[in-house]
C-alpha atoms as a PDB file:
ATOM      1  CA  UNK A   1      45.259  30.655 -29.739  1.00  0.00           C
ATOM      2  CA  UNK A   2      43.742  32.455 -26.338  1.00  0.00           C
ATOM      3  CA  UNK A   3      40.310  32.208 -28.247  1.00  0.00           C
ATOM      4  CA  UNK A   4      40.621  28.576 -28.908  1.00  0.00           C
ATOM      5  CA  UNK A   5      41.315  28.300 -24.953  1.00  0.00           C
ATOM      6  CA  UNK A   6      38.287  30.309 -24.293  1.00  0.00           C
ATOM      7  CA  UNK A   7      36.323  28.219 -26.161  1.00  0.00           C
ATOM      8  CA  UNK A   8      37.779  24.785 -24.333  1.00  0.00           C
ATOM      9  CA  UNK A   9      37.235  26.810 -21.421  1.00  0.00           C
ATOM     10  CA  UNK A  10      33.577  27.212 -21.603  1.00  0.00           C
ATOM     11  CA  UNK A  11      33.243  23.581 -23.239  1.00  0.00           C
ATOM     12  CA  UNK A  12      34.925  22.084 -20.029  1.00  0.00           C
ATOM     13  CA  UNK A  13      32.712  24.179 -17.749  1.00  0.00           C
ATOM     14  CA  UNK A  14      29.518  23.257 -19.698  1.00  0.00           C
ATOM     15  CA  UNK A  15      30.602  19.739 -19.640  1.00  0.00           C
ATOM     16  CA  UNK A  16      31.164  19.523 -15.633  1.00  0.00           C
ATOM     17  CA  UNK A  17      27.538  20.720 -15.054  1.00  0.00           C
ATOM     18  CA  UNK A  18      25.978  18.715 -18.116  1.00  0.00           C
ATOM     19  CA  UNK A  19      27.718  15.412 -16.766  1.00  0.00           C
ATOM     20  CA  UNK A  20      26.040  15.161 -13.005  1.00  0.00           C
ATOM     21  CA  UNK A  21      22.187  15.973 -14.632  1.00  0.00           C
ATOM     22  CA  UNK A  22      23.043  13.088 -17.542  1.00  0.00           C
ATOM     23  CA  UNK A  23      23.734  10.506 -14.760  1.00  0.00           C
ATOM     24  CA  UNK A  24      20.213  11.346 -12.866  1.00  0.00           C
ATOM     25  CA  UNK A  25      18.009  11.341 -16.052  1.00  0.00           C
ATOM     26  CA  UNK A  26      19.613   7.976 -16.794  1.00  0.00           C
ATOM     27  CA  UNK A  27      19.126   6.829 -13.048  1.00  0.00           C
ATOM     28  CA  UNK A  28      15.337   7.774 -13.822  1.00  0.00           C
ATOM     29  CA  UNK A  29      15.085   6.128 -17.224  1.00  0.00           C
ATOM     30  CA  UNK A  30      15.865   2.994 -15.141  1.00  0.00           C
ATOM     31  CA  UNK A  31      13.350   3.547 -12.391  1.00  0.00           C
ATOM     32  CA  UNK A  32      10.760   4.494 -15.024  1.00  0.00           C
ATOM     33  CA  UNK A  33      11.329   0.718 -16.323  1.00  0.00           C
ATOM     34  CA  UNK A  34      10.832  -0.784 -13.620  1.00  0.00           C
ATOM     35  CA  UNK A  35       7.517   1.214 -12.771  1.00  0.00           C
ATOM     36  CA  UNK A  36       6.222   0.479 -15.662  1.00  0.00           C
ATOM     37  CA  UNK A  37       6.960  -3.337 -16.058  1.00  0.00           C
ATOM     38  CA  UNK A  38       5.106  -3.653 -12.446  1.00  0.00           C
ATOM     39  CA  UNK A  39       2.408  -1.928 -13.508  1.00  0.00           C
ATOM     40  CA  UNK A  40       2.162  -4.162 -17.004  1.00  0.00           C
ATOM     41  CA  UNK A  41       2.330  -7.293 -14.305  1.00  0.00           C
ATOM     42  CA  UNK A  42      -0.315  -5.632 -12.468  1.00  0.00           C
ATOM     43  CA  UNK A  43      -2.771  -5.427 -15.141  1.00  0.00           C
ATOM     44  CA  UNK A  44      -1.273  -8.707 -16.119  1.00  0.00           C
ATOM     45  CA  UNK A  45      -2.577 -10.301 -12.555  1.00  0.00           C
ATOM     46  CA  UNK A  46      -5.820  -8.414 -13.063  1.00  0.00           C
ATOM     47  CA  UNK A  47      -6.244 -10.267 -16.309  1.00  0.00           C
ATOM     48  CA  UNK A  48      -5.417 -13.808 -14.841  1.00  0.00           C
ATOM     49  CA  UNK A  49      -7.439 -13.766 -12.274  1.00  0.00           C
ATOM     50  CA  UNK A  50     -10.532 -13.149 -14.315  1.00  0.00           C
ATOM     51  CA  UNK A  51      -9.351 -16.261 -16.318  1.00  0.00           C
ATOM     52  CA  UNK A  52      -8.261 -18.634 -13.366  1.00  0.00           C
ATOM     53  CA  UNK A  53     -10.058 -16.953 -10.550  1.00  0.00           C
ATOM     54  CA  UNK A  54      -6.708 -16.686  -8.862  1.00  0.00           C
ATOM     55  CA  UNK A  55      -3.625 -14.655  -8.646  1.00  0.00           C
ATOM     56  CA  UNK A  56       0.117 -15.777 -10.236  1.00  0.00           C
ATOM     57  CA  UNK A  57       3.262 -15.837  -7.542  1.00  0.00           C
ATOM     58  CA  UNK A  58       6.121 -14.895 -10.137  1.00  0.00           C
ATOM     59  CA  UNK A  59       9.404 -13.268 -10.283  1.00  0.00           C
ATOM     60  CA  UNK A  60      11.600 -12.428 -13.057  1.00  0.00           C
ATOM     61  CA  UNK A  61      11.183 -14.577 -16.441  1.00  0.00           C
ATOM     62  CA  UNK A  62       8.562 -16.344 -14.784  1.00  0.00           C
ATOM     63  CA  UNK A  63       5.907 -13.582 -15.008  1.00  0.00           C
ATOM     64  CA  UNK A  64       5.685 -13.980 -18.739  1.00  0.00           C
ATOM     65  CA  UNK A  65       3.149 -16.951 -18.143  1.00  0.00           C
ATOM     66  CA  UNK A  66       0.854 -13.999 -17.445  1.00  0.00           C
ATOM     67  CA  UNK A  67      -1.331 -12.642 -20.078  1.00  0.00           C
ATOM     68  CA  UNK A  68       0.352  -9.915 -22.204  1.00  0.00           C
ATOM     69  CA  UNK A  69       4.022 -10.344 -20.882  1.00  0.00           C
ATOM     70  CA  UNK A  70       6.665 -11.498 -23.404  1.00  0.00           C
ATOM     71  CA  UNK A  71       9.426 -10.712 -20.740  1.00  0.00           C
ATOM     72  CA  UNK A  72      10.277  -7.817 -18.317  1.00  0.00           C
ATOM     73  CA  UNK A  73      12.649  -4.892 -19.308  1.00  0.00           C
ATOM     74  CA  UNK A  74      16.437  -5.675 -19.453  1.00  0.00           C
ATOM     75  CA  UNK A  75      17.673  -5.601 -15.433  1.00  0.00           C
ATOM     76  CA  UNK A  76      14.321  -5.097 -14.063  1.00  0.00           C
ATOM     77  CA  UNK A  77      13.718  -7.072 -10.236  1.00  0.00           C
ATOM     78  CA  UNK A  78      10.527  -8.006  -9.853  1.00  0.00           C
ATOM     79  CA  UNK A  79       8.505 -10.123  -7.798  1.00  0.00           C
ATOM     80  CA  UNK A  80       5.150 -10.685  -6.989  1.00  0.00           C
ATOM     81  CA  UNK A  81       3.462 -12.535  -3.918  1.00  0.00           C
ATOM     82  CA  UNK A  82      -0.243 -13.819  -3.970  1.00  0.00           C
ATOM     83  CA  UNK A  83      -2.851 -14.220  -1.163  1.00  0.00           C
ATOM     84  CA  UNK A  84      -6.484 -14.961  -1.040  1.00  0.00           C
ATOM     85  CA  UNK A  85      -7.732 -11.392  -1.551  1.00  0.00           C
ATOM     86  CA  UNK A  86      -4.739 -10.116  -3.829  1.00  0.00           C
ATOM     87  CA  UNK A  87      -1.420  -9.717  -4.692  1.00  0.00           C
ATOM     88  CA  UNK A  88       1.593  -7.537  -3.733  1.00  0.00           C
ATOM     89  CA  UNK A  89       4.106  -6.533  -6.185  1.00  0.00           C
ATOM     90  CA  UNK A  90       7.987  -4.951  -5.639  1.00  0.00           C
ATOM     91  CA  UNK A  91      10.002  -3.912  -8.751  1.00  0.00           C
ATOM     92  CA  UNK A  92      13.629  -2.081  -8.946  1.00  0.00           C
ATOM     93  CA  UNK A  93      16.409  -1.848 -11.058  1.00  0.00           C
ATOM     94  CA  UNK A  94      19.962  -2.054  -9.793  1.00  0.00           C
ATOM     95  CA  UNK A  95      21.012   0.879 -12.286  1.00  0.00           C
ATOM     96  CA  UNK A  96      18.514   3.078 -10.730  1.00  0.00           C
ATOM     97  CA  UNK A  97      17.818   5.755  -8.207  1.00  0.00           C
ATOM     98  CA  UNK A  98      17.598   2.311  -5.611  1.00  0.00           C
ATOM     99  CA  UNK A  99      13.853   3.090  -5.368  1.00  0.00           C
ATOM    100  CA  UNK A 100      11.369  -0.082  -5.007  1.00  0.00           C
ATOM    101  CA  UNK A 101       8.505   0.445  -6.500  1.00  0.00           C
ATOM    102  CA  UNK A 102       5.345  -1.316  -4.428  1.00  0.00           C
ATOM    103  CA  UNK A 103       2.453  -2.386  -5.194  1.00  0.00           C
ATOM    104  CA  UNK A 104      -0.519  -3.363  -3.440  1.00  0.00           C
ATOM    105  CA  UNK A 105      -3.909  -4.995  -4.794  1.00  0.00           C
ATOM    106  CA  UNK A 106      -5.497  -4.308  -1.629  1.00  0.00           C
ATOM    107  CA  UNK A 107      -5.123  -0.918  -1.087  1.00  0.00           C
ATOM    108  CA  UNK A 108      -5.657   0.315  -4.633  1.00  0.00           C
ATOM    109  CA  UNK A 109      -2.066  -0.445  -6.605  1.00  0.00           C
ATOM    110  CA  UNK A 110       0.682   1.631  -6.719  1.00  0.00           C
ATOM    111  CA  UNK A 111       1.810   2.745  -2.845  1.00  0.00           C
ATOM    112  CA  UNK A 112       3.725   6.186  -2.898  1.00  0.00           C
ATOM    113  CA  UNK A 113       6.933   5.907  -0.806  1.00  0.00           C
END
């Protein structure tokens, strides 16, 4: 009996450190998604304008008129904004970290934060 509560013991203890690390690797998987769907867009853009010699204002479902995007990720925000010169991009998803991903056509794509 005491080496069955040993053994729960341990388990609980193993659990209560395993939990807190399972919650930020999922918060990441998230974020990954969403930095990846903005850079698919990206290239998307890249692709469109070489086609229409302009750039596509989208957000959500809407961005799958681009070339190569069936939809984004489940949950992903994302939004892109056109000028003359380029395009700037923001993607997040709410079950993330709460980091926005940017990016930038005019000063070379992805901005670090």
């Amino acid at each position: 009996m005491i080496e069955l509560l040993v053994v729960m013991g341990i388990m609980s203890a193993l659990i209560a450190v395993a939990l807190p690390r399972y919650g930020a690797y999922r918060a990441s998987a998230f974020d990954s998604r969403a930095e990846i769907d903005l850079r698919s867009v990206a290239m998307a853009e890249e692709a469109y304008f070489l086609d229409f010699d302009k750039y596509l204002a989208c957000s959500g479902t809407s961005c799958s008129q681009l070339p190569g995007i069936k939809k984004l990720s489940s949950g992903v925000v994302l939004s892109v904004t056109t000028s003359e010169t380029g395009f700037k991009g923001t993607a997040s998803h709410p079950r993330g970290s709460g980091r926005v991903f940017n990016w930038d056509s005019e000063q070379g794509g992805l901005l670090d934060q």
